[in-house]
Structures are given as C-alpha cells and as structure tokens.
Protein backbone atom coordinates (compact mmCIF):
# COMPACT_ATOMS: atom_id res chain seq x y z
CA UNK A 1 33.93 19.97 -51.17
CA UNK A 2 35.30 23.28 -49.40
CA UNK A 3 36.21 24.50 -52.66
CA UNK A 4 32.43 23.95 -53.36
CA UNK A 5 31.50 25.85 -50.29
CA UNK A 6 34.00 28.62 -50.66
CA UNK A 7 32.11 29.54 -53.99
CA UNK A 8 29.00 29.49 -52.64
CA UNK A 9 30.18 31.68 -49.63
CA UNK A 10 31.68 34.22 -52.49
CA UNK A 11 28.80 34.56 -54.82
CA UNK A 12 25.88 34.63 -50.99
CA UNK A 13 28.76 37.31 -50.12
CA UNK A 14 28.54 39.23 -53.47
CA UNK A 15 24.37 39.34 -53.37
CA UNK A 16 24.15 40.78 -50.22
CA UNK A 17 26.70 43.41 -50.79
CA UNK A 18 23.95 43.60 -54.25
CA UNK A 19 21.07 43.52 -52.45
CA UNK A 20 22.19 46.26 -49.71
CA UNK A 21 23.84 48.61 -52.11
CA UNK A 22 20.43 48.63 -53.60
CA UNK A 23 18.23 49.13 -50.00
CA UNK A 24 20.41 52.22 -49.71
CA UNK A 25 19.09 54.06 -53.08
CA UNK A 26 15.32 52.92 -53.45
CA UNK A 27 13.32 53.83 -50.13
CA UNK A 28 10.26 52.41 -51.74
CA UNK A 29 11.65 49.36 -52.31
CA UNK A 30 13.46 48.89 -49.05
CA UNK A 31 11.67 46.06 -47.41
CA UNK A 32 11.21 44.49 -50.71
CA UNK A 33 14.78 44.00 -50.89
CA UNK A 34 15.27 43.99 -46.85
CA UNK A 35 13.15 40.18 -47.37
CA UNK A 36 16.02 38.75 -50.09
CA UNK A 37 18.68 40.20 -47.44
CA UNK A 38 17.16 37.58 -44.34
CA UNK A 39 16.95 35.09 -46.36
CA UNK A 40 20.67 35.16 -48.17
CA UNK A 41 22.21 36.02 -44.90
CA UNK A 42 20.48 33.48 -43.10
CA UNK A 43 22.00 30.88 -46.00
CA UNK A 44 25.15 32.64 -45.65
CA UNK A 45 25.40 31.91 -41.96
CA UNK A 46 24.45 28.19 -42.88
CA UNK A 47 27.20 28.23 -45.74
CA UNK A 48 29.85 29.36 -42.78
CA UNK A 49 28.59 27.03 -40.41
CA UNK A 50 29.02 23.90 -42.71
CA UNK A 51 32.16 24.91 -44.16
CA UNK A 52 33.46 24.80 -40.71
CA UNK A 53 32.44 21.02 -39.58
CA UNK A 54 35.09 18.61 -39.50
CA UNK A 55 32.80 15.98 -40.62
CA UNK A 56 32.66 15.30 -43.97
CA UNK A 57 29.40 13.81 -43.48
CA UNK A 58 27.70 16.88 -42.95
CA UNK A 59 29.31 19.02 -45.92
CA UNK A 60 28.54 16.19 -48.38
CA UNK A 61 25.00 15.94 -47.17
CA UNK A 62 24.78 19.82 -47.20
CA UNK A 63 26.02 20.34 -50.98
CA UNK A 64 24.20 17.18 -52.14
CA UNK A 65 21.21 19.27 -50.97
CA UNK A 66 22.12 22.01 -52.65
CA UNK A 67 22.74 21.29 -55.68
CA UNK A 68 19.88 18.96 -55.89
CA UNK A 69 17.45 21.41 -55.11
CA UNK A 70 19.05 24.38 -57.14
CA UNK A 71 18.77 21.74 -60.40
CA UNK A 72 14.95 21.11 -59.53
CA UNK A 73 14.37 24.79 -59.18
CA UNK A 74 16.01 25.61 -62.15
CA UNK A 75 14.26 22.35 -64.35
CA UNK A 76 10.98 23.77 -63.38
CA UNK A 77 11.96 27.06 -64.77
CA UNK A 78 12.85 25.75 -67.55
CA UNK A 79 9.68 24.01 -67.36
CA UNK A 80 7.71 27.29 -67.14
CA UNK A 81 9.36 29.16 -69.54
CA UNK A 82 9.18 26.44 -72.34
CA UNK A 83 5.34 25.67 -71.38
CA UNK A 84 4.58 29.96 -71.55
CA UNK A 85 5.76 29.35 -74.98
CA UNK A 86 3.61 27.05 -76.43
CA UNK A 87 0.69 28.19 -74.25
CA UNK A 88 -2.45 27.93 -75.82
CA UNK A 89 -4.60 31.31 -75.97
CA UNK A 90 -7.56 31.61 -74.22
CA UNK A 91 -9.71 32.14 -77.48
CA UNK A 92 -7.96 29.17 -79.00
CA UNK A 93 -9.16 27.16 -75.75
CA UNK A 94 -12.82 28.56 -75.78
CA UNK A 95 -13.00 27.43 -79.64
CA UNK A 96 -12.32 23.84 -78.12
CA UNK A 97 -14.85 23.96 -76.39
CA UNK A 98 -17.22 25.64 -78.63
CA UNK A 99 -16.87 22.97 -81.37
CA UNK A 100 -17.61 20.05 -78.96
CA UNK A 101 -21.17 22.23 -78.54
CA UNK A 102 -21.33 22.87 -82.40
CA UNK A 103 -21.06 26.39 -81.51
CA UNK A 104 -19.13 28.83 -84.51
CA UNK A 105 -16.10 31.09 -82.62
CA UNK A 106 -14.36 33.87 -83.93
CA UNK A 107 -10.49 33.28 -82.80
CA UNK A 108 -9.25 36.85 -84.12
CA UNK A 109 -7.48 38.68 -81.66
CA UNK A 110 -9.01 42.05 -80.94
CA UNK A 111 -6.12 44.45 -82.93
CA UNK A 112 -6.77 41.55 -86.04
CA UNK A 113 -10.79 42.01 -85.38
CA UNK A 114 -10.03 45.71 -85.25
CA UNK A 115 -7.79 45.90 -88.53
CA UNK A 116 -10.26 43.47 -90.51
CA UNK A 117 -12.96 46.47 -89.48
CA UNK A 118 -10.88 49.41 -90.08
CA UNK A 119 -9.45 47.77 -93.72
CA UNK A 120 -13.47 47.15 -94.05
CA UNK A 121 -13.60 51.44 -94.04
CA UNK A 122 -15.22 50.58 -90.41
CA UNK A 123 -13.84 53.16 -87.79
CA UNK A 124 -13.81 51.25 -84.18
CA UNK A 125 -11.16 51.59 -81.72
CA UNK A 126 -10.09 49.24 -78.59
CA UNK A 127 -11.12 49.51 -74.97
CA UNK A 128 -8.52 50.88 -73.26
CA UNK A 129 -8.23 49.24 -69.81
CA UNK A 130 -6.08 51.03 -67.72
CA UNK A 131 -4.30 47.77 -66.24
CA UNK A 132 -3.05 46.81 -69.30
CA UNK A 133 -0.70 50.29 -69.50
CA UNK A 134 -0.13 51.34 -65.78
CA UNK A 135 3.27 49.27 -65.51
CA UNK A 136 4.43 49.50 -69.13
CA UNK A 137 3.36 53.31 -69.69
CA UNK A 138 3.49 54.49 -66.17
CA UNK A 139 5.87 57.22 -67.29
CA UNK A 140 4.08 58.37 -70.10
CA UNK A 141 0.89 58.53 -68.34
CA UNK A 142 2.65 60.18 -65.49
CA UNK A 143 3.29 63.21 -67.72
CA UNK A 144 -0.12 63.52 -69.44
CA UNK A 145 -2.05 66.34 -68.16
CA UNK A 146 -4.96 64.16 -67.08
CA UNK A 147 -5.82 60.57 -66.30
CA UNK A 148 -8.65 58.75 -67.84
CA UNK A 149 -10.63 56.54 -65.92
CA UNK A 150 -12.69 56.12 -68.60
CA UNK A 151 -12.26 55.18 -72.67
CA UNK A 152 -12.84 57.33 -75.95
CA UNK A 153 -16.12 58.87 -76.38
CA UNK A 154 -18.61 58.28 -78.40
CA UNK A 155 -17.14 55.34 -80.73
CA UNK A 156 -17.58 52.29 -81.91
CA UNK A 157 -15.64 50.69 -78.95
CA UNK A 158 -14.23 46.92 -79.54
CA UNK A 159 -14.62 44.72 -76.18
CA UNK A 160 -13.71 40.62 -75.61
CA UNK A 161 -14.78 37.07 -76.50
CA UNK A 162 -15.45 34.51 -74.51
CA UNK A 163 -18.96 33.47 -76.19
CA UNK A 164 -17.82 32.83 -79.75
CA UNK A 165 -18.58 36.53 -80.76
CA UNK A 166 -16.15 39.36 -80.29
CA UNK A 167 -18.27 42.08 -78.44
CA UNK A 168 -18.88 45.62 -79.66
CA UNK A 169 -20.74 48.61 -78.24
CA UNK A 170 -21.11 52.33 -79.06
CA UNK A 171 -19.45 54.37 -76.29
CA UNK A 172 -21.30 57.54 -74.61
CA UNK A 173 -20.40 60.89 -74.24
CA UNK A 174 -18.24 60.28 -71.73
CA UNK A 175 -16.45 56.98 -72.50
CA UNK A 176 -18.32 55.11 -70.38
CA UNK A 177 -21.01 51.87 -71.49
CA UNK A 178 -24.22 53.76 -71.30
CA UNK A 179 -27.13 54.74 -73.53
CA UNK A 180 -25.85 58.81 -74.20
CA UNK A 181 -29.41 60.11 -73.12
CA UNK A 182 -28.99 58.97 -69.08
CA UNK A 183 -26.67 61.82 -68.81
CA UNK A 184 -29.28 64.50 -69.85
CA UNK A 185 -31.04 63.53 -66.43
CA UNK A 186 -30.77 65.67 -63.21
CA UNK A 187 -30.42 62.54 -61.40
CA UNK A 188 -30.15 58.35 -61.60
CA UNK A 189 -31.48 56.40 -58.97
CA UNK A 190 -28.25 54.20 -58.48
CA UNK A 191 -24.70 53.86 -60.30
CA UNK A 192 -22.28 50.79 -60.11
CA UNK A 193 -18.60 51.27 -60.16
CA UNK A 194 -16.22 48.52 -60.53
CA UNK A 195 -14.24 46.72 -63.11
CA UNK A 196 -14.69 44.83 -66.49
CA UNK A 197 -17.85 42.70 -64.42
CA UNK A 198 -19.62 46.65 -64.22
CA UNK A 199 -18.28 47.08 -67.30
CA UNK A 200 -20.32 44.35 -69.32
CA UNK A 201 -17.60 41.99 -70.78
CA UNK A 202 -18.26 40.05 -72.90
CA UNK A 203 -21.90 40.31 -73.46
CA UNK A 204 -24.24 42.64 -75.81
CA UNK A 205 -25.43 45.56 -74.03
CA UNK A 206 -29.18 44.60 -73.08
CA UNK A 207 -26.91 41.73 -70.83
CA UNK A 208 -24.88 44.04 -68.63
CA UNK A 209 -25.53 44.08 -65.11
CA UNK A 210 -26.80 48.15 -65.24
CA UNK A 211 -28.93 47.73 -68.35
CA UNK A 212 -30.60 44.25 -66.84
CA UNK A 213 -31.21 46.26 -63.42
CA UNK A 214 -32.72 49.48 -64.72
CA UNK A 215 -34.88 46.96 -66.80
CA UNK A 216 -36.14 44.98 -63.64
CA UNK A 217 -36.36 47.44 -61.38
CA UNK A 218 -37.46 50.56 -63.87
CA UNK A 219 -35.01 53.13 -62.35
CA UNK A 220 -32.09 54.98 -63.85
CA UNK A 221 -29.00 53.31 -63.60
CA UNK A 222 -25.86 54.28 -64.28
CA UNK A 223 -23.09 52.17 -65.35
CA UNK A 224 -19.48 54.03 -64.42
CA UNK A 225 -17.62 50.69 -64.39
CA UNK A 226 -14.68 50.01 -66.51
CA UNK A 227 -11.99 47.17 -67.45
CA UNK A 228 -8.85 46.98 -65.18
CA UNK A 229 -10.30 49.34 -62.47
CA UNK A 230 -9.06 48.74 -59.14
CA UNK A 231 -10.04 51.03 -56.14
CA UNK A 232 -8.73 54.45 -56.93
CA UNK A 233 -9.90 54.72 -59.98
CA UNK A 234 -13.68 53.59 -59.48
CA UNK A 235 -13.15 56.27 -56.41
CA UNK A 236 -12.12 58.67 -58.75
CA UNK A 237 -15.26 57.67 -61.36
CA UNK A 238 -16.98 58.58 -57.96
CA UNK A 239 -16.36 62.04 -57.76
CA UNK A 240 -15.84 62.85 -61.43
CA UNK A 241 -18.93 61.28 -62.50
CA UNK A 242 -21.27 59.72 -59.83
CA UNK A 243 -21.03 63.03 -57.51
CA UNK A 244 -22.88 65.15 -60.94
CA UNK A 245 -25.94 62.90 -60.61
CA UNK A 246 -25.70 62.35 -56.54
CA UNK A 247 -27.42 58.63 -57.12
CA UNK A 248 -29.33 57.46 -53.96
CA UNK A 249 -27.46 54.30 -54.53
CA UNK A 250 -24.13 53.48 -55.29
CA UNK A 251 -22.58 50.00 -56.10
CA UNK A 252 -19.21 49.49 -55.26
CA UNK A 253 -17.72 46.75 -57.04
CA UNK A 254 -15.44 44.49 -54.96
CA UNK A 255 -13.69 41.75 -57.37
CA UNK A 256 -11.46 39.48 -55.19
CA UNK A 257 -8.85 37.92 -58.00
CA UNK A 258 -7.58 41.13 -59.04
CA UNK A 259 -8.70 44.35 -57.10
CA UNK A 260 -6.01 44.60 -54.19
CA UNK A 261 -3.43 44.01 -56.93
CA UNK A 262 -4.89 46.80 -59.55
CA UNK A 263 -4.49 48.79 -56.06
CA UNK A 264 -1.06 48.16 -56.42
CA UNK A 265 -0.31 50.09 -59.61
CA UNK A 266 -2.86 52.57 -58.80
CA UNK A 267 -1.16 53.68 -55.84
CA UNK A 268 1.91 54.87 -58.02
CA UNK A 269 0.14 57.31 -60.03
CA UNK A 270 0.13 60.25 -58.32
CA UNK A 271 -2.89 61.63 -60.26
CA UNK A 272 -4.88 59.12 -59.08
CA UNK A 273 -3.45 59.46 -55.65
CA UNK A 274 -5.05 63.30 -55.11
CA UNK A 275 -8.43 61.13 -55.16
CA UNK A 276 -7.88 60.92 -51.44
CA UNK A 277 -8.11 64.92 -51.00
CA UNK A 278 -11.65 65.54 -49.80
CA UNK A 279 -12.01 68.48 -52.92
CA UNK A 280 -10.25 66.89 -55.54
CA UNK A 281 -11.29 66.53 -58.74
CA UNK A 282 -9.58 66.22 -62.52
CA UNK A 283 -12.79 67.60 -63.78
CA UNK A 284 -13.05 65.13 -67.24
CA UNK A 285 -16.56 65.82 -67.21
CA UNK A 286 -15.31 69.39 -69.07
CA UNK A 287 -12.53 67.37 -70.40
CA UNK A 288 -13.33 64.71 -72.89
CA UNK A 289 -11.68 66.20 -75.75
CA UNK A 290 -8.04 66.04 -74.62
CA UNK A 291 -9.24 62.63 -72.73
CA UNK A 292 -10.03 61.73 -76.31
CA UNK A 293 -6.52 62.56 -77.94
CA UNK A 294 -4.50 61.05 -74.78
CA UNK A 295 -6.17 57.69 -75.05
CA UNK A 296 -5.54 57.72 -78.90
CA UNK A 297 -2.02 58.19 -78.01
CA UNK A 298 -1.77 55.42 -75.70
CA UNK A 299 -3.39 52.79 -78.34
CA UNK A 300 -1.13 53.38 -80.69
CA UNK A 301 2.20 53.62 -78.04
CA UNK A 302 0.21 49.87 -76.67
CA UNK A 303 0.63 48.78 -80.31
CA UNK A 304 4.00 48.93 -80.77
CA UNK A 305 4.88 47.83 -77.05
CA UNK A 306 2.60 44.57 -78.14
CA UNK A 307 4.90 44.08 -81.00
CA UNK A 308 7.87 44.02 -78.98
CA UNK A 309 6.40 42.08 -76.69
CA UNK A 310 5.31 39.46 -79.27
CA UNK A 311 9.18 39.62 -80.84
CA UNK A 312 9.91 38.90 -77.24
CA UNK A 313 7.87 35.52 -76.88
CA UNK A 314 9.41 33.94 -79.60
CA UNK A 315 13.23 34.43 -78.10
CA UNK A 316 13.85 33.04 -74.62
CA UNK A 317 15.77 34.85 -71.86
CA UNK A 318 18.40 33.25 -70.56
CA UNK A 319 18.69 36.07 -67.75
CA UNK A 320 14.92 35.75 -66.56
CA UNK A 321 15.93 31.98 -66.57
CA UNK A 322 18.95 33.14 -64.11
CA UNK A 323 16.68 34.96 -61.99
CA UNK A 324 13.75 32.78 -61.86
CA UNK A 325 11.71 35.13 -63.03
CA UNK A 326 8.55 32.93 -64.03
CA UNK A 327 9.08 30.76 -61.02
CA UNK A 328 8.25 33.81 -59.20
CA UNK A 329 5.60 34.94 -60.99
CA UNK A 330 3.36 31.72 -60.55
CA UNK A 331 4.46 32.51 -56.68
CA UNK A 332 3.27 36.46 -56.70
CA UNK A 333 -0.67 35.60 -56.53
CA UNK A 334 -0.68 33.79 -53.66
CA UNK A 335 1.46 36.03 -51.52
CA UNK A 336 0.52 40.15 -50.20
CA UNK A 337 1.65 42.41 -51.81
CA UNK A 338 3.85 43.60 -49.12
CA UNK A 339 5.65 40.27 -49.27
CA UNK A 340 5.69 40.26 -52.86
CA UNK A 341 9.09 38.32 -54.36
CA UNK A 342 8.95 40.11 -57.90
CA UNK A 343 9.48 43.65 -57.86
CA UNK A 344 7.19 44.71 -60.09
CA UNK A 345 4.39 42.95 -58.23
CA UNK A 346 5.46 44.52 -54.66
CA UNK A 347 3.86 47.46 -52.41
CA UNK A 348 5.15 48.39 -48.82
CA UNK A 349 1.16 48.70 -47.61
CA UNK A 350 -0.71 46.38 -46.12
CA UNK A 351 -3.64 46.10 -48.74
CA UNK A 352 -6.17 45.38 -47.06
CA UNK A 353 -5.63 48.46 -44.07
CA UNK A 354 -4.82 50.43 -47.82
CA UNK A 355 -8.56 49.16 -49.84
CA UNK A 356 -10.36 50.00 -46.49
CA UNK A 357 -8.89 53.45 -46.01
CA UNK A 358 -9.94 53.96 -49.94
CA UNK A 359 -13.68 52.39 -48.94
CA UNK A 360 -13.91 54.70 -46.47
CA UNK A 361 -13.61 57.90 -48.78
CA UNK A 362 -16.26 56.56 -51.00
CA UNK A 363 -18.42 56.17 -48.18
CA UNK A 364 -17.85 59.52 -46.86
CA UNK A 365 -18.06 60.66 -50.40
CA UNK A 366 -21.55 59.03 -51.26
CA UNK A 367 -23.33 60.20 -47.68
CA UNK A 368 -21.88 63.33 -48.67
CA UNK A 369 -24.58 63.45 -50.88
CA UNK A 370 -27.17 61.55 -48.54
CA UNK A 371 -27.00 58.48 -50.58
CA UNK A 372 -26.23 54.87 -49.76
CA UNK A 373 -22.95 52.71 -50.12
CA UNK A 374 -23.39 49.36 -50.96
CA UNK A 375 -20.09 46.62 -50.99
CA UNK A 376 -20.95 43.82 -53.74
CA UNK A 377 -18.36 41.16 -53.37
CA UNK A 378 -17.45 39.07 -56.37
CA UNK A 379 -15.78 35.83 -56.20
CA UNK A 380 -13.38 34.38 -58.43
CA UNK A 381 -14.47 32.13 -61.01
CA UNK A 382 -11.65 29.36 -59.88
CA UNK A 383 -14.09 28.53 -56.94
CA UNK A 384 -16.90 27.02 -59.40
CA UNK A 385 -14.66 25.97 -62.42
CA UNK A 386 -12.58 23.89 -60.76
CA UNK A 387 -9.65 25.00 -61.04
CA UNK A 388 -9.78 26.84 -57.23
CA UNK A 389 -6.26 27.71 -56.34
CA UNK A 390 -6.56 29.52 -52.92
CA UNK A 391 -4.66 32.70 -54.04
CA UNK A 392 -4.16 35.38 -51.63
CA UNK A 393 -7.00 37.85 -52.69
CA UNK A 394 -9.80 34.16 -52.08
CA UNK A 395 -8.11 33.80 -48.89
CA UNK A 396 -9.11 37.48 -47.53
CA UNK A 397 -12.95 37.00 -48.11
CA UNK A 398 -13.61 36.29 -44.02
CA UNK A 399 -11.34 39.32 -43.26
CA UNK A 400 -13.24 41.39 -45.67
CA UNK A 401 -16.86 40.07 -44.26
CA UNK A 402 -15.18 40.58 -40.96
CA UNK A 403 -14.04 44.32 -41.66
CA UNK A 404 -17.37 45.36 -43.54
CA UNK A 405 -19.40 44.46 -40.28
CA UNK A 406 -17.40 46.88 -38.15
CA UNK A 407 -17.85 49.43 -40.94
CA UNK A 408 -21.53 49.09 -40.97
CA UNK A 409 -21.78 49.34 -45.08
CA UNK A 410 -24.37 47.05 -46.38
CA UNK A 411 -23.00 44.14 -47.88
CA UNK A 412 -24.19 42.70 -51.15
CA UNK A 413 -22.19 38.90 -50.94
CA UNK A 414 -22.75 37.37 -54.26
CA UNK A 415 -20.24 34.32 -53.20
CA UNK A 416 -21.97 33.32 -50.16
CA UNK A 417 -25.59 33.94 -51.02
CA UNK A 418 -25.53 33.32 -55.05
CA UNK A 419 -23.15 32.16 -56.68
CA UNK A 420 -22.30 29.15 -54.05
CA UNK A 421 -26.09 28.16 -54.46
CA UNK A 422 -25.87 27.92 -58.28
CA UNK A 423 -25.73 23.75 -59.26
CA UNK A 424 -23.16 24.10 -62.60
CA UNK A 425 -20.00 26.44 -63.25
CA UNK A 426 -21.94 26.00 -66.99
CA UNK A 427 -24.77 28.12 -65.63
CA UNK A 428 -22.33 31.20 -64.95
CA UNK A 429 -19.81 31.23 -67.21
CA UNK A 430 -19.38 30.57 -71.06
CA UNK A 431 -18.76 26.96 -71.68
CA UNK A 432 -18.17 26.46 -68.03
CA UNK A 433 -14.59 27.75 -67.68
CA UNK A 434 -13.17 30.80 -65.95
CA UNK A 435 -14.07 33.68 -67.53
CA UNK A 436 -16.34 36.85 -66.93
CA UNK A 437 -20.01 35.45 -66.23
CA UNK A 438 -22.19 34.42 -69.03
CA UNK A 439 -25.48 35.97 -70.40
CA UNK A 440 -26.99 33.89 -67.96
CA UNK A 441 -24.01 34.97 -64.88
CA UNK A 442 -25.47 38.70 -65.70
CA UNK A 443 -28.72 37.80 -65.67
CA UNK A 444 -28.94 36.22 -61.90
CA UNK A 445 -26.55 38.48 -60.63
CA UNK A 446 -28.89 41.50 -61.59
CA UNK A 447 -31.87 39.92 -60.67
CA UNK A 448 -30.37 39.31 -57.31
CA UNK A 449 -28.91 42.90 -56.69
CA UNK A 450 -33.16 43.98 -57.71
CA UNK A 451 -34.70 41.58 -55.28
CA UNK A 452 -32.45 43.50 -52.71
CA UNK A 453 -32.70 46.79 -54.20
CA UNK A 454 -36.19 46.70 -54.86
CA UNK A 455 -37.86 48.44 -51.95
CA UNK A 456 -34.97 51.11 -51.35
C-alpha cells in the first residue's frame, strides 16, 4: 500500500512543480493554472496525511477510493471519446426526422453542396463565421491588416440546413444579408446586430427577422447581424456600419448559449479590442476589396484545417484520453469562463462585469447619435426542446434582467414574454429540435419586436 501512496505522492509532486513552472511564464493564464495548483496540493496534502496513518484501515479505504474513481473517470472518457466518434451529424439527425414527416432533406455538407455548385460552373462561396476561425486562425488573422466582421461581398453566399434545404442568398455590397439598394439611403429607421439569429439562418430571405420587420412595420431596416458574432464584433458592426446611417433604433442581439463565450475569443484579438476607443474605427466601409481577398484566404486556409481535422476524427488520441480532454469539455459550458478547466475555453474576466462594460459603449455609441438602444434577449432552444441542461450562460438570465434595470436600456425579453408562451417546441424550431428558429420562430419573433416597435 505505501508503495502505492509513495507513487502517487511522486507523480501530485511532479504536477505541481508542472503546473507552477508554467504560472511563472503565462500571466494570462495564471489563475487558470493557479485553480489545478489548489486542487493537486490540496490532494497532495491528503496523499501525506494518509501515507502517515498507522492504520491500515484508512490507507486501504483511501487507495480503494482512488483507484476506483480514477477507473470511472477514465471509462467515461473512454466513453466520450468512442461515442464523439460515431456521433451522428446534425443533418443526418434532421433527415430522421424529416422522413417520419415525408419531408425530402438534402444531407450534403456545405463544402460538398458548395463543390457540387462550383463543378456545376456555379460560383458561390461559404459564410464565413468568424467563430469558426478565431481559435484555429487566431494568428493568421492577427497579422491581416483588417478584421472582417462581415463576409464577401456581393456573392452568391452558401448558409445552413436545418429545414431540408441548404440555404442560399446573394450578399450586398458590404457582406452583409441585405437587399444592396438600403445602403443608397441617407438613413434606416432601425438596424439589428447580433449573431446567426440577425443573420437569418436557415431560412430564405423574405423569413429573416429584418426583412419580416421592415415588411410589418414599413420602415427601413437594416440587418448588420452575422454568424458567430459575439459582443465586440456586433459593437464593432456598430460603428463601422450602423454609425453611417445613425438608425433611430438599434437592436442589440443578446443570445444566451453562446454570446459570453464568443466574448471569450473576441477579447484576444486585439483589432477587435480598439472597438472600446471612443474614435476607433477600421473603416471597411472604404475597405471591401482587401476584406474581399482576406476572407478568400481564410476559406481556403479553413479547408485544409477541416481536412486535418477530419484525418484527426478517424484516429483516437491516446494523450487527450490522458488528459481528459473530452471529459472536460462536456464540463466547460456549465462553468464561467473565469473558472474554465480547459485552457482554450478560459478568460481571467468576469463575463458578465466584461459584456456590460461592452453594452455600455454601444449605448453611449447609439445616443451618440440620439438614437435608441434596445437589449433583445434570446433564449436557448434547450429550454423548449427538451433537452434543457442549465448551462452557465441559462443560468445568468435573472442577473442579466437584474443588471439591464439598473442600466435603464429597454429590454426586449423574448424568453419571458414569447417564447415561454408558445404551446410546442414544433412551432419554433424545424422539426421541433434545437436549432435556429423556424420560418414560423422568425415570423413571431418579428411580429413581436413590431407590436413593440410600432409607435416609436
């Protein structure tokens, strides 16, 4: 048994000595690594302790623990990592459910949708969500002269599936999902920033939220919303964009699965980070050209980090095994960032102090202007698919409510006063599972934001 103990005191001993060496060269990752020191010294001390009882009682009891509960971590680890491998896609689920409704659904990926057009002599390139490349390109991206917040102009731009039908739209001058000729106006009455839920996914274009609301209400809108934006960049789409038209309303997009994580990443780019200088700007508008040629560049460097990525799913890795890797990863969304236990996934702020400071600037920026601020919150679709799992962004929506009242911003709450009213998960999202909202999601959502809109 002690000779048990004594290797478990040696390897503790060796991880600390790891996980100090390491505090003392990353500042930014100090208290990341400071957490993982508590905790192995704290086991250390519990090691020592055992190891010197004179009762054998106790150090049998003690290892039996041990071991039993390293072998259960490490089985469901091994449980992950096999079950991520024969994962079924989420277009292979959605065709499940399509043919139980006799409905036809197109399971190419988008790159095989896009090479079938292109091979077709159809020219279309991808949306270009700037989530998907922050932590694999951040380096790259670092060194380009500008950063997009925004795709390709112009194009025949290929979007997502969750319907059956693989979504495509023409792109306008600017990269953005808008009819071109809204730009040729002075002014718009209102513009929404936000993510992929401004953005339209998944729907034709007379279904997104902007097009449905200048419809209803017969005013200009502006759609400056975009996959995988978090809060710096719709803040930045704020004064590259919004600030040209000075809207008398503005939209801010709050999304609670994703946004304080997207924050995360954002934070890290320090071209996104000047956003928070009151005279800042990139100024894309007169930029779209090498905008253009950057985000062609990125497609094709996303291409070939897909294919290594797909050369990596089919071989397992023993060493993310070792460090329980995907055991952490199922932990990350349910924790702060700030207490994050994957370092990819951590962030010394406290994110919500951090998205408020951000929310701030935009308000600033929009009565800069004399216009109007308005927070829409968005729930997660887990609350009304069943499949609610309490994460850590769902568990801030009181705070949030809390914090918005002291600020004074109107408050658009589409959990509390829509989307908890609706009868069947079926009635916002396609076939009922989690998703981006459904024709018919788009359609009450914008009809809600008009009824409260409608006399501004």
């Amino acid at each position: 048994m002690n000779k048990i103990l004594k290797l478990v005191i040696f390897l503790m001993s060796i991880l600390i000595i790891i996980i100090i060496r390491k505090m003392l060269i990353d500042d930014y990752y100090y208290n990341y690594f400071l957490n993982y020191l508590i905790y192995s010294t704290l086991f250390l001390f519990l090691t020592l302790i055992i190891f010197f009882q004179k009762k054998k009682y106790f150090k049998l009891l003690f290892i039996s623990i041990f071991l039993s509960s390293v072998a259960a971590i490490y089985m469901f680890e091994i449980y992950i990592t096999f079950k991520k491998k024969n994962f079924i896609n989420d277009l292979d689920r959605r065709q499940y459910y399509a043919q139980k409704t006799g409905i036809s659904f197109d399971t190419r990926s988008k790159f095989q949708f896009i090479s079938d057009l292109n091979n077709n002599g159809e020219q279309v390139i991808p949306t270009v969500p700037p989530n998907d490349i922050l932590s694999k390109t951040r380096e790259k991206i670092n060194d380009n002269t500008i950063f997009a917040v925004a795709g390709i102009s112009n194009s025949k731009t290929v979007f997502c599936n969750e319907s059956g039908k693989r979504i495509v739209y023409f792109s306008d001058r600017y990269g953005f999902r808008n009819k071109d000729q809204i730009w040729n106006n002075d002014k718009v009455d209102i513009a929404i920033l936000g993510d992929s839920h401004v953005h339209g996914a998944c729907v034709e274009d007379n279904d997104v939220t902007a097009n449905l609301l200048s419809k209803i209400l017969e005013k200009k809108v502006l759609n400056l919303g975009y996959q995988g934006h978090g809060p710096l960049m719709q803040l930045a789409a704020l004064k590259e964009y919004a600030i040209k038209k000075k809207p008398k309303i503005v939209l801010w997009y709050y999304f609670e699965s994703n946004d304080l994580g997207n924050m995360v990443d954002e934070i890290l780019i320090d071209k996104l980070n000047l956003y928070r200088t009151p005279e800042h700007t990139q100024n894309l508008i007169s930029n779209q050209k090498m905008i253009n040629k950057q985000l062609l560049e990125l497609i094709k460097f996303g291409v070939k980090i897909r294919e290594e990525k797909n050369l990596e799913k089919k071989r397992i890795n023993w060493i993310n095994i070792v460090k329980m890797s995907n055991l952490r990863e199922s932990l990350s969304p349910f924790l702060p960032v700030n207490k994050a236990v994957l370092k990819h996934r951590y962030s010394p702020i406290d994110p919500l102090e951090e998205y408020f400071k951000l929310l701030n600037i935009a308000i600033k920026t929009v009565n800069s202007w004399k216009g109007e601020l308005y927070f829409v919150y968005h729930p997660h679709p887990s609350r009304y698919t069943g499949t609610y799992t309490f994460q850590y962004g769902e568990r801030q929506y009181k705070k949030f409510l809390k914090r918005l009242g002291k600020l004074k911003v109107k408050t658009i709450d589409l959990k509390k006063d829509l989307f908890d009213k609706v009868g069947s998960s079926k009635e916002l999202y396609h076939f009922g599972i989690a998703g981006h909202p459904s024709e018919n999601g788009y359609k009450i959502t914008a009809e809600y934001l008009a009824k409260i809109l409608e006399n501004e």
